[in-house]
Protein backbone atom coordinates (compact mmCIF):
# COMPACT_ATOMS: atom_id res chain seq x y z
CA UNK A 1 102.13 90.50 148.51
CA UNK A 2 98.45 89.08 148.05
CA UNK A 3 95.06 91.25 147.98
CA UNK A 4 93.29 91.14 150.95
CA UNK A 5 90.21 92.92 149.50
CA UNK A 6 88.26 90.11 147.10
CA UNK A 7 86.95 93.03 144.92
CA UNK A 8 90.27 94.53 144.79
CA UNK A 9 91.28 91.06 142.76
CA UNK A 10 88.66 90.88 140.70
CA UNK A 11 89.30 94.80 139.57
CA UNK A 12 92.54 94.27 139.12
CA UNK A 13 92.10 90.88 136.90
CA UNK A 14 89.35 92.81 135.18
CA UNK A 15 91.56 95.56 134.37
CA UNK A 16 94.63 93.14 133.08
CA UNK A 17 92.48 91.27 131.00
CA UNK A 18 90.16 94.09 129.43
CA UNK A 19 94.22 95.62 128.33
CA UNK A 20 95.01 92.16 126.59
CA UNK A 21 91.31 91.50 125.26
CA UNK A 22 89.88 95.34 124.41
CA UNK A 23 86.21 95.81 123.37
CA UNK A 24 85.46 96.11 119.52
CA UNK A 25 85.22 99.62 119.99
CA UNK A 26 88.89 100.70 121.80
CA UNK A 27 92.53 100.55 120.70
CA UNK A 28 95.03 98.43 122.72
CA UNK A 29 96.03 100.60 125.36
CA UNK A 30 99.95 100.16 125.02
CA UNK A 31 99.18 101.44 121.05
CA UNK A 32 97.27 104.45 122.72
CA UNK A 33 100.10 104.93 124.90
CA UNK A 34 102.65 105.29 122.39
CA UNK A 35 100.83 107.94 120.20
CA UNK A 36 100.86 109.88 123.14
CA UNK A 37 104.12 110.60 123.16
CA UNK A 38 104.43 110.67 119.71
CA UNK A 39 101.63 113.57 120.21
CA UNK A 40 104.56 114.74 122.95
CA UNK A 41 107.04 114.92 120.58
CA UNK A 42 105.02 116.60 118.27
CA UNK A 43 104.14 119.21 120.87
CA UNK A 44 107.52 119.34 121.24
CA UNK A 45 108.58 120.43 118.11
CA UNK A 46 105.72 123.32 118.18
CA UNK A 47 103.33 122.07 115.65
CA UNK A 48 100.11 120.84 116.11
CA UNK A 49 98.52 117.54 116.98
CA UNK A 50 95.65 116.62 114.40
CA UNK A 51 92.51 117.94 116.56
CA UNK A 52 90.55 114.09 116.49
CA UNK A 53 93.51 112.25 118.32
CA UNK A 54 92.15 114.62 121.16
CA UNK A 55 88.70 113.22 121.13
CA UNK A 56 87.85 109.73 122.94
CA UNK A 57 90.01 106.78 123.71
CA UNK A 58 89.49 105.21 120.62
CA UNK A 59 93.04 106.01 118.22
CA UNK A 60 91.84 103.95 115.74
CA UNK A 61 89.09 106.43 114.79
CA UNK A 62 91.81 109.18 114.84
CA UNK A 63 92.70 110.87 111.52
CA UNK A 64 96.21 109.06 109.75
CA UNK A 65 95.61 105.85 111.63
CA UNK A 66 94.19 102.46 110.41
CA UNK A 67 93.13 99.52 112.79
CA UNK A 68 92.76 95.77 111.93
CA UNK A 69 88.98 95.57 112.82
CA UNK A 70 89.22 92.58 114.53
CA UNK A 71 92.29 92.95 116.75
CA UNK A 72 92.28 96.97 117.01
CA UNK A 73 95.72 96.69 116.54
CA UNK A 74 97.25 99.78 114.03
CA UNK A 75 98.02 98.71 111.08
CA UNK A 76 99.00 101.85 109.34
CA UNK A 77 100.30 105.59 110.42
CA UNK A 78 100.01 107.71 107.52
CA UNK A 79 102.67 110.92 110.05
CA UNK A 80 103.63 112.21 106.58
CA UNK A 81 104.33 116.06 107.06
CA UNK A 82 103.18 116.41 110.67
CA UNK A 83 105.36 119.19 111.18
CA UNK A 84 104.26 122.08 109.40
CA UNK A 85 107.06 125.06 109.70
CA UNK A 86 106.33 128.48 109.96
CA UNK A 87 105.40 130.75 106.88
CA UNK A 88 107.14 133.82 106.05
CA UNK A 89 105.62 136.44 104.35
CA UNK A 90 107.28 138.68 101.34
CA UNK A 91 106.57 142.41 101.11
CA UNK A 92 104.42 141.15 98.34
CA UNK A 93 101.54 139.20 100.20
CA UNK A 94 103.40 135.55 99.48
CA UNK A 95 104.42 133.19 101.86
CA UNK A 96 107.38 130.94 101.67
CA UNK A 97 108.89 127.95 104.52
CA UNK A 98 111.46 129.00 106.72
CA UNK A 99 114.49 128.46 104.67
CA UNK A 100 116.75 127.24 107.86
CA UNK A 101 114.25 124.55 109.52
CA UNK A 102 115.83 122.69 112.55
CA UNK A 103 116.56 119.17 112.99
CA UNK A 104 114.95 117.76 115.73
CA UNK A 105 115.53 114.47 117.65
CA UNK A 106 113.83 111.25 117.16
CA UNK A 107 114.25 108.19 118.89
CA UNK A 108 112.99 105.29 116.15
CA UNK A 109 111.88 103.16 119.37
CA UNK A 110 108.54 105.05 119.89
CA UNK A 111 107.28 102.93 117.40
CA UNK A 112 108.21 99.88 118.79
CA UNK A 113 105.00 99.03 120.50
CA UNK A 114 102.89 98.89 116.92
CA UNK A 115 103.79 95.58 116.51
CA UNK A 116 100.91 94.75 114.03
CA UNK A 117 102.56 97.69 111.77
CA UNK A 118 102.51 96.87 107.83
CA UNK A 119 103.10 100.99 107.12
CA UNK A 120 104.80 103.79 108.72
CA UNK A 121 104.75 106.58 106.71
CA UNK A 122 107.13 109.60 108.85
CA UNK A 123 108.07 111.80 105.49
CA UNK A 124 108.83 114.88 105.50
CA UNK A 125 108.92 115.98 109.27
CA UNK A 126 112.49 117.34 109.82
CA UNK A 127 113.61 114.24 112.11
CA UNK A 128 116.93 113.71 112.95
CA UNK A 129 117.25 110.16 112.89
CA UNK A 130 120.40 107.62 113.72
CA UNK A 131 119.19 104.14 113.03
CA UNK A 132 116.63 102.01 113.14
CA UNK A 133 116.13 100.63 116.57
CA UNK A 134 112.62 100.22 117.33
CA UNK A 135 111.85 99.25 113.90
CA UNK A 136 113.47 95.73 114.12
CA UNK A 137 110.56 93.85 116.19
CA UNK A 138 107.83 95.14 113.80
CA UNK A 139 107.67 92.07 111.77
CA UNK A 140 105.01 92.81 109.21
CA UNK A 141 106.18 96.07 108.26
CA UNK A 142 106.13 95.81 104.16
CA UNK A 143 106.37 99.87 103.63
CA UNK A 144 108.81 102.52 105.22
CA UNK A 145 108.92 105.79 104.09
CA UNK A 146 111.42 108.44 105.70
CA UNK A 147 112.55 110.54 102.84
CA UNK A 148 113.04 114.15 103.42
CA UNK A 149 114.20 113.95 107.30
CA UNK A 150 117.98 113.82 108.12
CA UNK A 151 119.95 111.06 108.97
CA UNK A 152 123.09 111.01 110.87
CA UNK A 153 126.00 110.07 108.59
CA UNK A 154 125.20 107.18 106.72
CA UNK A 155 122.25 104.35 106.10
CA UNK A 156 122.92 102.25 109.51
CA UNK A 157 123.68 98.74 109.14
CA UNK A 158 121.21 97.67 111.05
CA UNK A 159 118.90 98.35 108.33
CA UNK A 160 119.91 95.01 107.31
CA UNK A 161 117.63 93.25 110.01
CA UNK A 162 114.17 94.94 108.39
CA UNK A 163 113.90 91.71 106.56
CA UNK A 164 109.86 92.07 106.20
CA UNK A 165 109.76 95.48 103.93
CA UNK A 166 109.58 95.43 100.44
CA UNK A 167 109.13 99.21 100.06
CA UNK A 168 112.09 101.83 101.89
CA UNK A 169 111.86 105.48 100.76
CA UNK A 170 114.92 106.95 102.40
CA UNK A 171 115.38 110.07 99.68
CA UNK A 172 116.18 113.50 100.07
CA UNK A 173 117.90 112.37 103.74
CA UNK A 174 121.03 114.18 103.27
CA UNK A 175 123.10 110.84 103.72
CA UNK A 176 126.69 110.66 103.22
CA UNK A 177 129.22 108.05 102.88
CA UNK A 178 129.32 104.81 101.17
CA UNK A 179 126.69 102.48 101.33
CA UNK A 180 127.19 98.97 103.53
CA UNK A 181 127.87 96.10 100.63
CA UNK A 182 125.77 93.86 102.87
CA UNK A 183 123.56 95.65 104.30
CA UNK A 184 120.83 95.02 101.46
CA UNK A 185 121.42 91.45 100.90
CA UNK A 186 119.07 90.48 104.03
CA UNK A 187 115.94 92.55 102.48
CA UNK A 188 115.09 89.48 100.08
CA UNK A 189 111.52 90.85 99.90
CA UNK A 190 112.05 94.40 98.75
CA UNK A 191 110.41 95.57 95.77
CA UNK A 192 111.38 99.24 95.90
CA UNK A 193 114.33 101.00 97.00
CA UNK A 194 114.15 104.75 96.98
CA UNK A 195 117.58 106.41 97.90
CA UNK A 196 117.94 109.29 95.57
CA UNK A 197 118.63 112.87 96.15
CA UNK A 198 120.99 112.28 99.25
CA UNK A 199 125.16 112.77 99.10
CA UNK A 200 126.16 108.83 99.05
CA UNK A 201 129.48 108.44 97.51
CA UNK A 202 132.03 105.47 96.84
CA UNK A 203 130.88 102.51 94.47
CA UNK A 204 127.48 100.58 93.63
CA UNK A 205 127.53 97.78 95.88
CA UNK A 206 126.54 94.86 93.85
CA UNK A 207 124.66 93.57 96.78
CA UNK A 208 121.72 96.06 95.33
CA UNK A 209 121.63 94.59 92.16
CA UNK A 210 121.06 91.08 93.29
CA UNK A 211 118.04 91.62 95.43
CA UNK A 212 115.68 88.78 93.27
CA UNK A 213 112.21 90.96 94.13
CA UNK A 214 113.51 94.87 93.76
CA UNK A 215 111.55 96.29 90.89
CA UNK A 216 112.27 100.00 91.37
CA UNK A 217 116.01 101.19 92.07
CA UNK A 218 116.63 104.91 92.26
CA UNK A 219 119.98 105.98 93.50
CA UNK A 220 120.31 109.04 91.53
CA UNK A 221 121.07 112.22 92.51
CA UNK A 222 124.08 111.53 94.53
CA UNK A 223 128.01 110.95 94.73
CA UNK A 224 128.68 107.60 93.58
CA UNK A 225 131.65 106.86 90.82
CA UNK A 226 132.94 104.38 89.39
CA UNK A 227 130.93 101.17 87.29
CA UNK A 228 127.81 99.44 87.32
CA UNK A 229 128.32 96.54 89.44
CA UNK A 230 127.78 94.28 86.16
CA UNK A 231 130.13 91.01 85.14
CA UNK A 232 130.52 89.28 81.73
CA UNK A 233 127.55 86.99 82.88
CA UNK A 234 125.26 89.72 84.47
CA UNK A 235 121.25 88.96 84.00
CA UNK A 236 118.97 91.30 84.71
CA UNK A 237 116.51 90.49 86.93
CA UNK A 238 113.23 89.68 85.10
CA UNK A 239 111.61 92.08 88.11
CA UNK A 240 113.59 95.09 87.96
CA UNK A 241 111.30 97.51 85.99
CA UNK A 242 113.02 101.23 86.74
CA UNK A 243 116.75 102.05 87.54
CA UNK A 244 117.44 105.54 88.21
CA UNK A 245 121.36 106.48 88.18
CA UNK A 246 121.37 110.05 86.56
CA UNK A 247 123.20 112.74 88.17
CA UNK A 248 125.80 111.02 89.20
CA UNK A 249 129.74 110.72 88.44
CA UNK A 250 129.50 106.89 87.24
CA UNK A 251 131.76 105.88 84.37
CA UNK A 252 133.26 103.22 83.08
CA UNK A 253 133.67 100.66 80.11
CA UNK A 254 131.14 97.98 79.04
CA UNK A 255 133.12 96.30 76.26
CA UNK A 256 134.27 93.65 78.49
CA UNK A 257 131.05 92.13 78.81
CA UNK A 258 130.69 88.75 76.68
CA UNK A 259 126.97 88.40 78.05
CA UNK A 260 123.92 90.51 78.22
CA UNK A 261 120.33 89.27 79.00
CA UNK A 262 117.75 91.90 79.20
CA UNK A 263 114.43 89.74 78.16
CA UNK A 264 111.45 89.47 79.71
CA UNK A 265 111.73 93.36 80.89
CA UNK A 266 109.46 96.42 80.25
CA UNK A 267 112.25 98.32 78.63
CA UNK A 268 110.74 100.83 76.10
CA UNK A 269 112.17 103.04 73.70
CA UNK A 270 114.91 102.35 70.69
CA UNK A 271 117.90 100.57 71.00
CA UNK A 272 120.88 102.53 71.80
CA UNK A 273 123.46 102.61 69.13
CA UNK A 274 126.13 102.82 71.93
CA UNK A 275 125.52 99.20 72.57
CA UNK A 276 127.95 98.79 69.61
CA UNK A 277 130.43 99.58 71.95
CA UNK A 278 130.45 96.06 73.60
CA UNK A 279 133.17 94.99 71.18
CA UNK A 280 133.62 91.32 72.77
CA UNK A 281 130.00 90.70 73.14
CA UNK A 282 129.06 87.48 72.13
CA UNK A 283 125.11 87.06 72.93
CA UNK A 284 122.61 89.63 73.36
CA UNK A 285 118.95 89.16 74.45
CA UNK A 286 116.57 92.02 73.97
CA UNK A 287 113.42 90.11 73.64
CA UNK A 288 110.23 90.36 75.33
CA UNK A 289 110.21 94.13 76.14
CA UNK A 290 108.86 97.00 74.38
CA UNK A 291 111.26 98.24 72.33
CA UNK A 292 110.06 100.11 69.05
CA UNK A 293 112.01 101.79 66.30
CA UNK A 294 114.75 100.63 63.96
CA UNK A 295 117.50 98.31 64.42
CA UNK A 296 120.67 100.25 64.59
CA UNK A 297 123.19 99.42 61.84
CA UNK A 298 126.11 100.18 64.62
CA UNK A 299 125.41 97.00 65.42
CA UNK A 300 126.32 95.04 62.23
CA UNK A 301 129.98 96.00 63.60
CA UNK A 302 130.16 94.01 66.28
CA UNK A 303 132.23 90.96 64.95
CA UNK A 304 132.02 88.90 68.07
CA UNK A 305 128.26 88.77 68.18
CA UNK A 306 127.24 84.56 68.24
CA UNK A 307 123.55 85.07 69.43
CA UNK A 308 121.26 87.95 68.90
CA UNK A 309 117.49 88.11 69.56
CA UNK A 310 115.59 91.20 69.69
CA UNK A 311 111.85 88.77 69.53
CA UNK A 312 108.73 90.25 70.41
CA UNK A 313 109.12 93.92 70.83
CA UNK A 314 107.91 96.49 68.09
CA UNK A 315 110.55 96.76 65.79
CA UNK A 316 110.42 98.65 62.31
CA UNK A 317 112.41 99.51 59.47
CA UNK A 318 115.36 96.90 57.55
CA UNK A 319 116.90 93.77 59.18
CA UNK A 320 120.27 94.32 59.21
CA UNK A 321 122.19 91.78 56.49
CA UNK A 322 125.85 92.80 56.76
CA UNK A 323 128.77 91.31 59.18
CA UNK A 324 127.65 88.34 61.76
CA UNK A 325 123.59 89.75 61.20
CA UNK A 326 124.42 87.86 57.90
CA UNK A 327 123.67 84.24 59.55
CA UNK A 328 120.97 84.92 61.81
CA UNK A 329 117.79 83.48 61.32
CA UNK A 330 114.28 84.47 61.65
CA UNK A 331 113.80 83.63 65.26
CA UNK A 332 115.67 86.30 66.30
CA UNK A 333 113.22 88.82 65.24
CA UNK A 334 110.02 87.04 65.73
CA UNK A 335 107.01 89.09 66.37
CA UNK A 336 108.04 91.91 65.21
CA UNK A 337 105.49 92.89 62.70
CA UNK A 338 106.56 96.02 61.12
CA UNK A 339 110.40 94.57 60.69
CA UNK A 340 111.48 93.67 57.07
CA UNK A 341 113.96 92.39 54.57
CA UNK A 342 115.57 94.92 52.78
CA UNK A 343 118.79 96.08 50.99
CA UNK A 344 120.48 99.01 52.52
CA UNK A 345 120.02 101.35 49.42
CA UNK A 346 115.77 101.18 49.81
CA UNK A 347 115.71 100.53 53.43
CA UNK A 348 115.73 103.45 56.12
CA UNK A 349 118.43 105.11 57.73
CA UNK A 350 119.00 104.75 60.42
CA UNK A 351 120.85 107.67 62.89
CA UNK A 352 121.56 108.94 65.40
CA UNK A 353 117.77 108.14 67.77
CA UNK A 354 116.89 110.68 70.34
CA UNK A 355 117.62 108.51 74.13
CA UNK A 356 115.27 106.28 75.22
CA UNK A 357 114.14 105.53 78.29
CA UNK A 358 115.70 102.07 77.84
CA UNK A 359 119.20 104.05 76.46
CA UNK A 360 119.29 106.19 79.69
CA UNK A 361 118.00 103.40 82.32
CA UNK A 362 120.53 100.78 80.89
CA UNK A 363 123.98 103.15 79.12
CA UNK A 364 124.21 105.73 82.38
């Protein structure tokens, strides 16, 4: 059907141009649209919209939202702890959260119309959440954080087709079950991976482990058994920083490994005399972290070792001279400046060392 009124074309070109092409000083009106019924939901859930998104037509001089000042398109929703539950108050004056909180329902697809989004920060809002549809056109979103909300059952699979985020923060989510062994493998880009605190059981998929940007990995605080998806040619990835695996009911037996290179790190601490439990090791890097302290003499037992290097740390105390440490040369130890030649008599003993940061990241 065609206009019959000129002006009623021109308003009606005016208005469908003005919504692709807004003024410097309004938000794109689909944008707007979708915070209002995030401010339903919110409303919804009895708890209070913040007062400025209230005020004007302009969302991207509301409070927890950030605009690209060129485009007006959001580039950031800072919706951590939106929901706000109800105090109770103890014959005493104090007040305390509601200790049985509801879950309430939230479709992920209400954010599917930020599609300049680089954060979405949800945290902490008692959301019952199944997956991630909604999330999968947002193409530029680097940082997702959802801990402390409740997902259904287990991380969805889908997960694997956020291929732009380096940051997910999915702790404290009350996730069971095991995780997908490919659902990681697609996230190429992620530099953090935050899954602790949750009830994830079954073993490490080794999928995790391979991701070449992931600098922070903290699964701990959950249900997983079993090893440390590790082979006899494992390398650790010069990126990885920080692995978290306490509190959990892992296990197993490193003295198959032949193989270990963990140079190039940030490692600090001593070196764990339980590494003298990888009885057919046969080279071991531990250069180019921080490691300080003594050499352990443990080590002078393992016969197997071919090629040791423990090279610019800050070593101190005797260089071992017994069993294979017998035929290894200087290099190995080079730039340590407090290291020294010794017999055993004169030199310090060396014990038992309180657990390192290294011993715990690397032996749990």
């Amino acid at each position: 059907m065609g206009c019959y009124l000129p002006w009623g074309c021109l308003f009606l070109v005016l208005s469908i141009v003005y919504s692709r092409f807004p003024s410097s000083s309004a938000c794109i009106m689909e944008e707007r649209a979708a915070l209002m019924d995030i401010s339903s939901w919110i409303v919804s859930i009895k708890s209070e919209v913040p007062s400025s998104w209230e005020n004007g037509d302009d969302c991207c001089s509301w409070k927890r939202i950030m605009c690209d000042n060129s485009t007006r398109r959001i580039l950031r929703l800072g919706l951590s702890q939106i929901y706000q539950p109800n105090a109770a108050y103890g014959s005493d004056g104090s007040t305390s959260a509601e200790a049985d909180v509801p879950c309430f329902n939230l479709n992920m697809t209400i954010f599917s119309s930020f599609r300049e989004l680089q954060l979405l920060d949800f945290s902490g809002n008692y959301a019952c959440l199944q997956n991630f549809n909604g999330l999968q056109g947002l193409r530029k979103l680097k940082y997702l954080n959802l801990s402390d909300n409740t997902f259904i059952e287990s991380i969805p699979v889908s997960i694997r087709k956020l291929v732009s985020l380096e940051v997910i923060n999915l702790r404290g989510n009350n996730m069971s079950g095991a995780l997908q062994n490919t659902g990681f493998k697609n996230l190429q880009n992620l530099r953090e991976l935050h899954l602790g605190s949750n009830q994830l059981s079954g073993s490490l998929p080794a999928s995790v482990f391979a991701l070449p940007c992931l600098e922070y990995l903290d699964l701990s605080e959950n249900l997983f058994q079993g090893h440390i998806p590790i082979n006899s040619s494992w390398k650790c990835s010069s990126m990885l920083q920080t692995i978290r695996l306490s509190e959990n009911m892992l296990s197993g037996n490193l003295s198959h490994i032949k193989s270990l290179n963990l140079s190039n790190n940030f490692f600090t601490g001593s070196i764990p005399a339980t590494f003298a439990n990888l009885s057919e090791i046969e080279s071991l890097d531990l250069s180019e972290n921080r490691l300080n302290g003594s050499i352990p003499r443990q080590l002078t037992h393992l016969s197997s070792l071919e090629v040791f290097s423990v090279a610019y740390n800050y070593l101190s105390g005797c260089l071992p001279d017994t069993g294979q440490f017998g035929a290894f040369d200087m290099d190995s130890y080079r730039g340590n400046n407090n290291l020294r030649s010794c017999t055993a008599s004169s030199g310090p003993v060396v014990g038992n060392e309180p657990i390192s940061s290294f011993a715990r990241s690397i032996m749990k």
